[in-house]
Protein backbone atom coordinates (compact mmCIF):
# COMPACT_ATOMS: atom_id res chain seq x y z
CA UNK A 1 123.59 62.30 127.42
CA UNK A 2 122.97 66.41 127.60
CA UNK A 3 119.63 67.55 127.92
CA UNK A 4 119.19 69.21 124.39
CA UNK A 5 115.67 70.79 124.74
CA UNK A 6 115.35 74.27 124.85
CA UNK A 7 114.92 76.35 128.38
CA UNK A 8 113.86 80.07 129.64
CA UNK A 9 117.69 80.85 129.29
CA UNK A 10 117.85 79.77 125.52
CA UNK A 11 117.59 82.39 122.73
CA UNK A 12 115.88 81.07 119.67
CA UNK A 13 117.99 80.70 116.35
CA UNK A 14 118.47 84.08 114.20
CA UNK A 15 117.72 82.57 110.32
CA UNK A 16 118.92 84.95 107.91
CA UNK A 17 115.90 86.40 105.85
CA UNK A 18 117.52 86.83 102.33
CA UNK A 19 116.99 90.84 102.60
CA UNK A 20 120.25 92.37 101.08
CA UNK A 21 119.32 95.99 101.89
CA UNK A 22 122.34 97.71 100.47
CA UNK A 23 120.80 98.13 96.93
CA UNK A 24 117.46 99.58 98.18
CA UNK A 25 117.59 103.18 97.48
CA UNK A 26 117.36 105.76 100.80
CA UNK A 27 113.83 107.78 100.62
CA UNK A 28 115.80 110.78 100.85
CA UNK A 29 117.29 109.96 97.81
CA UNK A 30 114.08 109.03 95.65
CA UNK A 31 111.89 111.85 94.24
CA UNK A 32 108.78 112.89 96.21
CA UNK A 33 105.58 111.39 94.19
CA UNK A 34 102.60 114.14 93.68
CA UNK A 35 100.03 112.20 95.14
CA UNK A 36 97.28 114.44 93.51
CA UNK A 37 98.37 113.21 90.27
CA UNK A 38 97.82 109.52 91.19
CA UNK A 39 94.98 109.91 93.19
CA UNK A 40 93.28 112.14 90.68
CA UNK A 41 92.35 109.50 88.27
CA UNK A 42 89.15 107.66 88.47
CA UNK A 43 89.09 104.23 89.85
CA UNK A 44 86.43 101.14 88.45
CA UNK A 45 86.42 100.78 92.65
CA UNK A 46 83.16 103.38 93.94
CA UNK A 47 84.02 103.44 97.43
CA UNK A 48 87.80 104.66 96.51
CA UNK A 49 86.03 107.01 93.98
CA UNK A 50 83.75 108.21 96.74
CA UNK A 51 86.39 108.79 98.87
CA UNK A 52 88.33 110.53 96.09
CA UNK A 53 85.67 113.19 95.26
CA UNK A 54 85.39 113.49 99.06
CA UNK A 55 88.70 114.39 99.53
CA UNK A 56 88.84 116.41 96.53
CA UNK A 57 91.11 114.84 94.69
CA UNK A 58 88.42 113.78 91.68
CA UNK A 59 85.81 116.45 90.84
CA UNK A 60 82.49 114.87 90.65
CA UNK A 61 81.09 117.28 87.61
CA UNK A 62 84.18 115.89 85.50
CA UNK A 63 83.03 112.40 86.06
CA UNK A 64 80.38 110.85 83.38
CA UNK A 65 76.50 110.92 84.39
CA UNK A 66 75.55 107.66 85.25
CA UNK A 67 78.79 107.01 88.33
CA UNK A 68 77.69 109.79 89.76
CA UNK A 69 74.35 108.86 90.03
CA UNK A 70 72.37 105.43 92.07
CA UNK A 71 71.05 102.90 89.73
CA UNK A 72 67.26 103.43 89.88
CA UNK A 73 66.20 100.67 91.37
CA UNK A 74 62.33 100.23 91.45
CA UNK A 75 59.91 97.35 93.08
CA UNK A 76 59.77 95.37 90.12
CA UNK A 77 63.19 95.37 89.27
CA UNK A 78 64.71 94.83 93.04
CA UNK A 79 62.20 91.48 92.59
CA UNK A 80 63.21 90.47 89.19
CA UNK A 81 66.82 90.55 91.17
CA UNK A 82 65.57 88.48 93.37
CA UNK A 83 64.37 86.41 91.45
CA UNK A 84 67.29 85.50 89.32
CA UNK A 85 69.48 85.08 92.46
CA UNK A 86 66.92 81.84 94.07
């Protein structure tokens, strides 16, 4: 009976991976995107909103008050916080 395990000289099996590239549009061929326009809208997210008005890309004095601003956080309510987490 042939020895039917693999060995350095074998090359693994190709599978297929169900990819049938031929109707996926060329980048050349699609529009350019403005990215300003997308990445000028505010995001529920504040670290992609931070980096947004960082980059200039959101203007932070068109933004409402209160995310723009830290919550005020003072001793007795950091506790309270605390409190309600145990």
């Amino acid at each position: 009976m042939p020895d039917s395990s693999p060995n350095d000289s074998t090359s693994p099996p190709f599978y297929a991976r169900g990819a049938d590239l031929s109707r996926i549009p060329k980048a050349a061929d699609i529009p350019s995107t403005d990215l300003r326009q997308v990445l000028g809208v505010d995001s529920a997210n504040p670290f992609l909103r931070a980096l947004r008005i960082e980059r200039g890309f959101l203007n932070a004095a068109d933004l409402p008050r209160e995310l723009t601003e830290a919550a005020p956080f003072d001793g007795a309510a950091l506790a309270k916080l605390r409190e309600n987490a145990k």
